[in-house]
Protein backbone atom coordinates (compact mmCIF):
# COMPACT_ATOMS: atom_id res chain seq x y z
CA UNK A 1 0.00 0.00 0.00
CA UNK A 2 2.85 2.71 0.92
CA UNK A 3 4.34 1.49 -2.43
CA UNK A 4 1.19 2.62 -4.04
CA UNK A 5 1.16 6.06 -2.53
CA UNK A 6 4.65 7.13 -3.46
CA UNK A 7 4.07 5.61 -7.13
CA UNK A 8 1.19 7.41 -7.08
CA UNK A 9 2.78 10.68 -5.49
CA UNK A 10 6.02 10.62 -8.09
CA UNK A 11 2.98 10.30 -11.06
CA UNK A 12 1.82 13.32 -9.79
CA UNK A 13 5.74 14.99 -9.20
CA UNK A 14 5.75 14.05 -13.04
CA UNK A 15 3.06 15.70 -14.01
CA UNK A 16 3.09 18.88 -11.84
CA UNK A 17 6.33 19.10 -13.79
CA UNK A 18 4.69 19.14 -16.98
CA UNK A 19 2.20 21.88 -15.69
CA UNK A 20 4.96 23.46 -14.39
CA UNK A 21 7.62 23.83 -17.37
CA UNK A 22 5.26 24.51 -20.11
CA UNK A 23 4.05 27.38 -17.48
CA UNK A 24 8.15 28.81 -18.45
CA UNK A 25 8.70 27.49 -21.79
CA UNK A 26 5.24 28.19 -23.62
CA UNK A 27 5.12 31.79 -22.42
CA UNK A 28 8.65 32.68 -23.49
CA UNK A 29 7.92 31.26 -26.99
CA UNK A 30 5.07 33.92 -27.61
CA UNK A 31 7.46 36.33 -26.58
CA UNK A 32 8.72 36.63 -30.24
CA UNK A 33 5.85 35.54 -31.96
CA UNK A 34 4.06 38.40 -30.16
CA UNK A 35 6.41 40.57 -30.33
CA UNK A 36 7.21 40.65 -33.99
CA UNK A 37 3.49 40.67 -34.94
CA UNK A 38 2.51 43.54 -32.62
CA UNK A 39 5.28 45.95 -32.59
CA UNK A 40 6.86 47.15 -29.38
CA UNK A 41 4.31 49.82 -27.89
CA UNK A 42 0.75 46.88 -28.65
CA UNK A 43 2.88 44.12 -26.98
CA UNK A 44 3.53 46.42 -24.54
CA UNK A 45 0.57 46.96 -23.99
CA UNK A 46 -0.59 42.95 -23.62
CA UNK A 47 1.73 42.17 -21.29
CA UNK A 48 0.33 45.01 -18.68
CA UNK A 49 -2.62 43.84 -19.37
CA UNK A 50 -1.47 40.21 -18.47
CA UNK A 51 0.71 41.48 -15.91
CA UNK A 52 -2.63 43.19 -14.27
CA UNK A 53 -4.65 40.44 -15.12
CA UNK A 54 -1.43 37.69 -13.07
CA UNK A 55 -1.14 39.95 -10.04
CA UNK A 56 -5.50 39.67 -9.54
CA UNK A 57 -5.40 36.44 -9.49
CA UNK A 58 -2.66 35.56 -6.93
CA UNK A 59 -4.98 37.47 -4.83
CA UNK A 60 -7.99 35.60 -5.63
CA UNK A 61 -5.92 32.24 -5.64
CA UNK A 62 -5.35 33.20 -1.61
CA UNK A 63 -2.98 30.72 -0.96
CA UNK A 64 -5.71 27.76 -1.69
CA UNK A 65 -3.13 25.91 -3.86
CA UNK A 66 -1.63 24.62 -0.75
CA UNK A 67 -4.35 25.21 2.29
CA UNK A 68 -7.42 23.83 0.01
CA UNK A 69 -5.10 20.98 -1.36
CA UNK A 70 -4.17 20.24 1.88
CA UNK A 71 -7.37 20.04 2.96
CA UNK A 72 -8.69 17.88 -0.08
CA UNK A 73 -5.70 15.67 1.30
CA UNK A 74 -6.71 15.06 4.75
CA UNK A 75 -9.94 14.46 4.69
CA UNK A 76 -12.65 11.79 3.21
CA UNK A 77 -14.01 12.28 0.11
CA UNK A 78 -17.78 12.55 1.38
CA UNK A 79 -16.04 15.97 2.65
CA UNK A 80 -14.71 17.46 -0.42
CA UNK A 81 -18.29 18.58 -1.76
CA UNK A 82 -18.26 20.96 1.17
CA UNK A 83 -14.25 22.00 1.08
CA UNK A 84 -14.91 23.30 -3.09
CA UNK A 85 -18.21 24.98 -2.26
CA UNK A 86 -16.48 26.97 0.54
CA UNK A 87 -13.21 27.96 -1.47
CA UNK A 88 -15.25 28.99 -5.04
CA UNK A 89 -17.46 31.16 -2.61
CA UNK A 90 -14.34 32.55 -1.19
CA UNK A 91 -12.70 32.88 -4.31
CA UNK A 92 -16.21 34.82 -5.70
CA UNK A 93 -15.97 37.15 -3.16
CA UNK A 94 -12.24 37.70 -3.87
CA UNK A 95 -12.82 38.22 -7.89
CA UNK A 96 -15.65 41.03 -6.93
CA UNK A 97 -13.90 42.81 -4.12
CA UNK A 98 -10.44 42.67 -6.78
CA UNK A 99 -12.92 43.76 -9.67
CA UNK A 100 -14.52 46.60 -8.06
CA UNK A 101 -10.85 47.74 -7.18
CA UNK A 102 -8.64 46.96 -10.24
CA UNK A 103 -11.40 47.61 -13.07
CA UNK A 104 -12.33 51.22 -12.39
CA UNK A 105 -8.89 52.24 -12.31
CA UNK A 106 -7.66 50.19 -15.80
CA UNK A 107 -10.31 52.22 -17.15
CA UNK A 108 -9.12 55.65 -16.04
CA UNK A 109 -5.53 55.05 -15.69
CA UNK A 110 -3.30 54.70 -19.54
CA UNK A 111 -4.36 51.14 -19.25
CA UNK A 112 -6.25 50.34 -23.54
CA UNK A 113 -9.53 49.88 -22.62
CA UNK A 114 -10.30 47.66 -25.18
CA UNK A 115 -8.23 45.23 -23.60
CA UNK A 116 -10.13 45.32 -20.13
CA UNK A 117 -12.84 42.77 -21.16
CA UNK A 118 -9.92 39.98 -22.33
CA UNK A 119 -7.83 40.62 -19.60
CA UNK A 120 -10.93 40.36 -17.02
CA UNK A 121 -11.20 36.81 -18.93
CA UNK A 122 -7.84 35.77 -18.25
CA UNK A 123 -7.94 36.86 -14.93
CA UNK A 124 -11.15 34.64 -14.30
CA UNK A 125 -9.26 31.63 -15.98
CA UNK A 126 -6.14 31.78 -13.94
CA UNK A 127 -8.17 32.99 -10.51
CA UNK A 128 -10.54 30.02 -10.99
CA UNK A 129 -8.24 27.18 -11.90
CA UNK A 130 -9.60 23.88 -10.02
CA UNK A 131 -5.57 22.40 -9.63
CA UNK A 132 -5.57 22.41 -6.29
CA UNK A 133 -8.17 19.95 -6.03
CA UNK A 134 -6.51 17.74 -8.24
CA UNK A 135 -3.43 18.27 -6.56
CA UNK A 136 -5.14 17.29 -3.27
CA UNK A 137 -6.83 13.84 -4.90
CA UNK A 138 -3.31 13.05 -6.45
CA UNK A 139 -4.57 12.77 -10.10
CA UNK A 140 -3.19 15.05 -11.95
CA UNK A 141 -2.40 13.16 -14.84
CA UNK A 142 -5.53 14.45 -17.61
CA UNK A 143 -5.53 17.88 -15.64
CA UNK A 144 -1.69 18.23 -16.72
CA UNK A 145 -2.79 16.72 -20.10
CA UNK A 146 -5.35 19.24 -20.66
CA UNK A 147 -3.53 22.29 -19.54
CA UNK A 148 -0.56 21.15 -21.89
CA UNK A 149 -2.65 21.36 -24.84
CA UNK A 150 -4.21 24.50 -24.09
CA UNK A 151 -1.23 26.49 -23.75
CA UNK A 152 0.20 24.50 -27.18
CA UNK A 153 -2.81 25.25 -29.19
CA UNK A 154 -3.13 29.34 -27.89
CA UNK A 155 0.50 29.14 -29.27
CA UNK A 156 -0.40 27.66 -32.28
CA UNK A 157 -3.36 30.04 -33.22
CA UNK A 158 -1.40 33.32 -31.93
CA UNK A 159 1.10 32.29 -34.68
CA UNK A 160 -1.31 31.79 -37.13
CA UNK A 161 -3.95 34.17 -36.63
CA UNK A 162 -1.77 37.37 -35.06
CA UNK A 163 -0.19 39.34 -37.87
CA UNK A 164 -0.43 42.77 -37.13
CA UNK A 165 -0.62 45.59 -34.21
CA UNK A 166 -4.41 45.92 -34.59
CA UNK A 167 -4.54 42.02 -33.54
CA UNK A 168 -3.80 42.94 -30.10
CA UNK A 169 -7.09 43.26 -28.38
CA UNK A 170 -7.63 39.34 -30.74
CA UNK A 171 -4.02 38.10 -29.18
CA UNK A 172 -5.37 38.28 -25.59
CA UNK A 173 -8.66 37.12 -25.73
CA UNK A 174 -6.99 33.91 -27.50
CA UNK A 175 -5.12 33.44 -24.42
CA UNK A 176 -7.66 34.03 -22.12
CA UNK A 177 -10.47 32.22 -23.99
CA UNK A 178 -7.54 28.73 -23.96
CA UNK A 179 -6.93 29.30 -20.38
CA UNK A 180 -11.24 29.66 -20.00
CA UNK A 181 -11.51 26.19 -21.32
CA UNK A 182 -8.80 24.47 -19.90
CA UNK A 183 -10.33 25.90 -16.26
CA UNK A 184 -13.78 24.74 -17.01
CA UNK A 185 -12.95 21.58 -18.31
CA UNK A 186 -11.11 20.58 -15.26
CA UNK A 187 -13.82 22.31 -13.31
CA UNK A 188 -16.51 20.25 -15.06
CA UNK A 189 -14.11 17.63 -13.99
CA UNK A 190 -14.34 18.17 -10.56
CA UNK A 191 -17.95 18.22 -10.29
CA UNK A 192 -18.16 14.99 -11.48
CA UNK A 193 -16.32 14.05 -9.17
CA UNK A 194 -18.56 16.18 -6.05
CA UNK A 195 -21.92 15.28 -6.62
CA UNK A 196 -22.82 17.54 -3.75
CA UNK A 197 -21.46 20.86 -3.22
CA UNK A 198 -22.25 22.84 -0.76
CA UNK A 199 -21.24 26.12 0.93
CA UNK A 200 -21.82 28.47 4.58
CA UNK A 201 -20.63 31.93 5.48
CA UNK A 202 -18.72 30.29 8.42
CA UNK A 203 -17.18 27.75 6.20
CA UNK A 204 -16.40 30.80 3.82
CA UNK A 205 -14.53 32.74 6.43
CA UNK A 206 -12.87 29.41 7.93
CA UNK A 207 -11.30 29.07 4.32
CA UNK A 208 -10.36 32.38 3.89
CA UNK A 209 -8.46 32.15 7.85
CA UNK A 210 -6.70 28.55 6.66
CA UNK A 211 -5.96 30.23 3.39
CA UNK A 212 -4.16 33.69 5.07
CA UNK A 213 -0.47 32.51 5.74
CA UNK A 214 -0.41 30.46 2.71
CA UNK A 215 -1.39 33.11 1.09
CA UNK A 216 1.37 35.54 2.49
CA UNK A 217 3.80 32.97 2.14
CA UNK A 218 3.13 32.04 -1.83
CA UNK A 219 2.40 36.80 -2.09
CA UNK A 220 5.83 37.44 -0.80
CA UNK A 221 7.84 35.00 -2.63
CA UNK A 222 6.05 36.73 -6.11
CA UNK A 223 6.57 39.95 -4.76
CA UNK A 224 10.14 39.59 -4.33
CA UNK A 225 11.17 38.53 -7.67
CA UNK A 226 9.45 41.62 -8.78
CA UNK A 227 10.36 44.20 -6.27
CA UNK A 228 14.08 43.80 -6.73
CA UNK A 229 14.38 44.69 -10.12
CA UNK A 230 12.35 48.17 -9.46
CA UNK A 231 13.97 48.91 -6.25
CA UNK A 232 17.19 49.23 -8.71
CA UNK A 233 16.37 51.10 -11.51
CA UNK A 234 15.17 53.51 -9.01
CA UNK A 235 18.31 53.55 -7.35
CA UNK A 236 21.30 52.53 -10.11
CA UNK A 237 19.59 53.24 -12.98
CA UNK A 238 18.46 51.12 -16.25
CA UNK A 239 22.03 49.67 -17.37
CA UNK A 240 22.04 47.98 -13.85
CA UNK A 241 18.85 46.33 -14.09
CA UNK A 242 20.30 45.55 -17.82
CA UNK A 243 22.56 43.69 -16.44
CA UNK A 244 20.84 42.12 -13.40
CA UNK A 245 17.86 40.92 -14.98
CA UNK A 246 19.64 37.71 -17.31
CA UNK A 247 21.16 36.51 -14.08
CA UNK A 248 18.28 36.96 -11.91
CA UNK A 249 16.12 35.03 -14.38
CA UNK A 250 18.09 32.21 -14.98
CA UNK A 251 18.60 31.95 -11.10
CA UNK A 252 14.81 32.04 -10.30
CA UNK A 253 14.19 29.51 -13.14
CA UNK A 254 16.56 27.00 -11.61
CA UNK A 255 15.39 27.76 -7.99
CA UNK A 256 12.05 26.87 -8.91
CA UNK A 257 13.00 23.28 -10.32
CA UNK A 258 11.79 21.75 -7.09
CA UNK A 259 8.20 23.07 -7.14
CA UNK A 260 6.96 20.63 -8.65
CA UNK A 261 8.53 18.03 -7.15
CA UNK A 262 7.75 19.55 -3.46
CA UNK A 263 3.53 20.14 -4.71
CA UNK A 264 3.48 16.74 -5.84
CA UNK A 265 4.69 15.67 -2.51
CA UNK A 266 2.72 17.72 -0.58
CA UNK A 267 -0.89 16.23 -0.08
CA UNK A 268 0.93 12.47 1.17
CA UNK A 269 3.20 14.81 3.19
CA UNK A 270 -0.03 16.46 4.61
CA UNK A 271 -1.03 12.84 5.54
CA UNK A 272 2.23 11.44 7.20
CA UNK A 273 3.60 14.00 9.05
CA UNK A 274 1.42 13.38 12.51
CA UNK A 275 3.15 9.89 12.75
CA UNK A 276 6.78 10.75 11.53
CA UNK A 277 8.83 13.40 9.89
CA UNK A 278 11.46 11.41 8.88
CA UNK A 279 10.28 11.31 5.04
CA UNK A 280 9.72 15.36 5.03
CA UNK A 281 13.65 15.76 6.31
CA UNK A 282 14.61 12.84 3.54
CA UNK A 283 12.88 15.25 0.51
CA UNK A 284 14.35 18.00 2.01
CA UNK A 285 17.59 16.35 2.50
CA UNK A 286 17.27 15.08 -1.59
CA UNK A 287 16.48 18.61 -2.69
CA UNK A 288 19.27 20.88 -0.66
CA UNK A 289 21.51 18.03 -1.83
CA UNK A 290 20.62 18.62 -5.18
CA UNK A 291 20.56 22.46 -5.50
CA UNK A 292 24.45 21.96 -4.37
CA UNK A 293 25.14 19.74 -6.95
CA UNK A 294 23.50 22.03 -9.75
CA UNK A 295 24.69 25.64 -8.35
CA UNK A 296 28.31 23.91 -8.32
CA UNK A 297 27.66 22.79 -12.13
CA UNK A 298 26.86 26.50 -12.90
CA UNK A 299 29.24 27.91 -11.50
CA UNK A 300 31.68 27.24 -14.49
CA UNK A 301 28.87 26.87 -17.13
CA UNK A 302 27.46 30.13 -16.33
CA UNK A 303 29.44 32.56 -18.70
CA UNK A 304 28.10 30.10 -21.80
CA UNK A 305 24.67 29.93 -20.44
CA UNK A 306 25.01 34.13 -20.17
CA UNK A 307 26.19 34.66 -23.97
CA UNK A 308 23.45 31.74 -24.66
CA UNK A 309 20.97 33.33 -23.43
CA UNK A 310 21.59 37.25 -24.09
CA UNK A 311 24.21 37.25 -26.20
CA UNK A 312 27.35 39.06 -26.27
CA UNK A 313 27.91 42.40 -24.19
CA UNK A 314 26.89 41.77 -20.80
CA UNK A 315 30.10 40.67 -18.68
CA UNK A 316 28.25 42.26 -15.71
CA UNK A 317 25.52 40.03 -15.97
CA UNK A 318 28.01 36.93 -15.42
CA UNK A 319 29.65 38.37 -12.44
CA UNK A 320 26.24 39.08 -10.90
CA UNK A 321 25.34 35.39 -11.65
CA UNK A 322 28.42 34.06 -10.18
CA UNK A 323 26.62 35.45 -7.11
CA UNK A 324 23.58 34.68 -7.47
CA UNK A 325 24.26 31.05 -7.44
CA UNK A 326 24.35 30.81 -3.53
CA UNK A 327 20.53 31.73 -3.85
CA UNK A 328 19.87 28.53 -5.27
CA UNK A 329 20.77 26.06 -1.99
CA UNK A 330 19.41 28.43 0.00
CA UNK A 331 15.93 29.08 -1.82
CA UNK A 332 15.77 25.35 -2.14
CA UNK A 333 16.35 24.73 1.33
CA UNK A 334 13.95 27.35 2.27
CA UNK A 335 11.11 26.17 -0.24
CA UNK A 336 11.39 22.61 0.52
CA UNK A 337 11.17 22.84 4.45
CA UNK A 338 8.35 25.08 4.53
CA UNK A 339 6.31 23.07 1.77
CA UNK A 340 7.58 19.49 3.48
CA UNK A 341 7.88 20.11 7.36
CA UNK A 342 5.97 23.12 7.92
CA UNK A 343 2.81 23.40 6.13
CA UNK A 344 1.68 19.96 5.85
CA UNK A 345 1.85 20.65 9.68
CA UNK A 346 -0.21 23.28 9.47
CA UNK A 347 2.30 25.87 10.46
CA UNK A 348 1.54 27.90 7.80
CA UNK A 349 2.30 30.91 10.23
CA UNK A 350 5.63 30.16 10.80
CA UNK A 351 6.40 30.99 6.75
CA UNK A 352 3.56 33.77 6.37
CA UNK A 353 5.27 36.44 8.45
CA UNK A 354 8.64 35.69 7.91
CA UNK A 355 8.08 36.01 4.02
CA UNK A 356 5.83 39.46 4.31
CA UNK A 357 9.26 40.95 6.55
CA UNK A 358 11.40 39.43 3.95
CA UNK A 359 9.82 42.01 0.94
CA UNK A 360 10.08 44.70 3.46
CA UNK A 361 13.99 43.66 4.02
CA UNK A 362 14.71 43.55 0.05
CA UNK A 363 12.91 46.69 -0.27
CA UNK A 364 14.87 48.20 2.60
CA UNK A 365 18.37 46.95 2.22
CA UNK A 366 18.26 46.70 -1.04
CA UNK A 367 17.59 50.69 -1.61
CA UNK A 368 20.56 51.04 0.54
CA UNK A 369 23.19 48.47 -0.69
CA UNK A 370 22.22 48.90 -4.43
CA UNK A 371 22.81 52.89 -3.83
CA UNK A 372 26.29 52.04 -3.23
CA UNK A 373 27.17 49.28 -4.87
CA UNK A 374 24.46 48.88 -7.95
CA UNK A 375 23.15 45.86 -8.65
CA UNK A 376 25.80 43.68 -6.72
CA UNK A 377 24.54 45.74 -3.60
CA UNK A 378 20.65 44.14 -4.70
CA UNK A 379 22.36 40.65 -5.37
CA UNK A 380 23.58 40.82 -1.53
CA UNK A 381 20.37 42.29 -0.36
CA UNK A 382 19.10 39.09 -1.72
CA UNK A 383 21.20 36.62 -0.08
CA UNK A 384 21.29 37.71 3.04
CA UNK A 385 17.42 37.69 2.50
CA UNK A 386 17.82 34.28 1.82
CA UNK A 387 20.45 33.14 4.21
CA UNK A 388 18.55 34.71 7.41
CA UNK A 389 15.21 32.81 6.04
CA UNK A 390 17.08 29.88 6.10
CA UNK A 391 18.55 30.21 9.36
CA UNK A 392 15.27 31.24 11.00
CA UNK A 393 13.17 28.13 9.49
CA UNK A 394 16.98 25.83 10.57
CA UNK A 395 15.91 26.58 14.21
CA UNK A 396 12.44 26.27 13.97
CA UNK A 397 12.83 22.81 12.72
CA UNK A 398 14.75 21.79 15.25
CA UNK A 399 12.57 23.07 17.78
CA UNK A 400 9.38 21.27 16.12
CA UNK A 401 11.54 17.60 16.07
């Protein structure tokens, strides 16, 4: 039977990574296809739009990925009908209250206005998304499937349909009307699995408490990788974030490898961890290990990866890399414990806060070390971000064995 589960949870690891690399590689294709067919000031325009449309739905999303999914975990199946009623209510009253916010001022603000209605679409798609409860039944193999082909076939038709700037406006409703289907196929999905949903105010606000920390935790880590690079073009200027920007990319792509791995993981984690830990310290063990192993590998691959990537001209860029590489065991180490030890113990808490003070600290030593330094002072800000983090969830661990 334990054979069964961990078959079962590496199908799912396997899958997750699917979701979870076509989530990278998909987007960064219609970079040039977009690009080219637009012209710089309409694709401009698409990705605020998008951009607008991303930063609603992590909102909305509230952290249910890993408090609803833990949830789904843990309990019986004649419970689930009530879990999904109480987190799409929630996640109404989040799309309304983010709405009645973020709509009004698109309108007024430079924002194209004929791009609201798409961008309210894709916004719904990505807000909406039943994964979690897949992710919390362990079956994520035709959700993965489905999602694939979504993202494949809006790629397909923005290549063949999008040929000029005036397709702008027709460029984002195709991505917003692929990620619509893929979200209500899987939700469809989901019903059929939950004959009976059902819903109550008190249920409502209990998922919106179980969801808070989660969500602060999941918030923050977003936040940061998009604070950092406006925190230094305010402070060293464009060049800098020129430079800092290939790096930091390639850095967050590879610290991210895990995610998968550690989601997949993360509903049997939810199940095991009252009768021993020993399996959450193992995965944690596995991934620290390794991120070593593959921040030692870049260390002398990461000039060709540089001129691979961005071509010739940025020297700076490797340097800051060089750097950047001790993010990667330490983000891993800091991802996997909270997502293995932590939350599937319900200590969501413990990573909540300490993520929200971590944005404040790259905000706040980060204005002051890239002022004097430039954008190695932002790639320190960053580590030491990372190493306290680290050293703060070291002892708490301890403390909870």
């Amino acid at each position: 039977m334990m054979s069964t589960k961990k078959n079962t949870v590496f199908n799912n690891a396997l899958w997750l990574s699917v979701v979870h690399f076509s989530s990278y590689i998909i987007p960064l294709l219609e970079v040039p296809i977009l690009a080219r067919a637009l012209g710089a000031e309409a694709y401009g325009s698409v990705v605020v739009a998008i951009s607008m449309a991303l930063m609603m739905s992590i909102f909305v999303e509230f952290g249910f990925n890993i408090s609803a999914a833990r949830a789904v975990a843990c309990k019986s199946p004649s419970e689930h009908g009530s879990i999904i009623g109480n987190v799409l209510a929630a996640k109404f009253v989040l799309f309304l209250l983010a709405t009645c916010i973020v709509a009004p001022v698109a309108w007024f603000s430079a924002f194209e206005s004929t791009l609201i209605a798409p961008a309210l679409l894709y916004f719904f798609a990505f807000a909406f998304s039943p994964f979690w409860y897949f992710q919390g039944v362990q079956q994520m193999i035709l959700p993965a499937m489905i999602n694939f082909f979504m993202r494949v076939l809006s790629l397909l038709l923005i290549f063949l349909i999008v040929t000029e700037p005036a397709d702008a406006v027709l460029a984002l409703y195709i991505l917003a009307l692929c990620g619509l289907t893929n979200t209500l196929v899987t939700m469809v999905m989901m019903w059929v699995k939950v004959t009976s949903v059902t819903f109550t105010l008190a249920g409502l606000r209990g998922k919106l408490a179980e969801g808070w920390h989660a969500f602060l935790y999941r918030s923050s880590g977003d936040m940061i990788g998009t604070l950092s690079p406006l925190v230094l073009g305010a402070t060293a200027g464009p060049y800098a974030v020129g430079m800092y920007t290939p790096a930091d990319k390639i850095v967050r792509a590879v610290a991210s490898l895990q995610t998968p791995v550690l989601m997949a993981f993360f509903p049997y984690l939810s199940k095991v961890i009252h009768d021993s830990r020993r399996e959450s310290f193992l995965l944690v063990g596995s991934v620290v290990g390794a991120s070593l192993v593959i921040a030692l590998s870049l260390y002398f691959l990461i000039p060709y990866v540089i001129v691979l990537f961005v071509g010739e001209g940025f020297a700076d860029a490797i340097v800051l890399a060089k750097y950047l590489l001790l993010i990667i065991p330490l983000r891993m180490f800091n991802q996997s414990i909270v997502m293995a030890v932590f939350m599937p113990s319900g200590k969501d808490r413990v990573a909540g806060y300490p993520m929200a003070l971590a944005v404040l600290w790259v905000a706040s030593a980060g204005y002051v070390l890239a002022s004097g330094f430039g954008a190695l002072g932002m790639v320190w800000a960053l580590i030491s971000c990372e190493f306290f983090l680290a050293v703060y969830f070291l002892i708490l661990a301890r403390r909870l064995t």
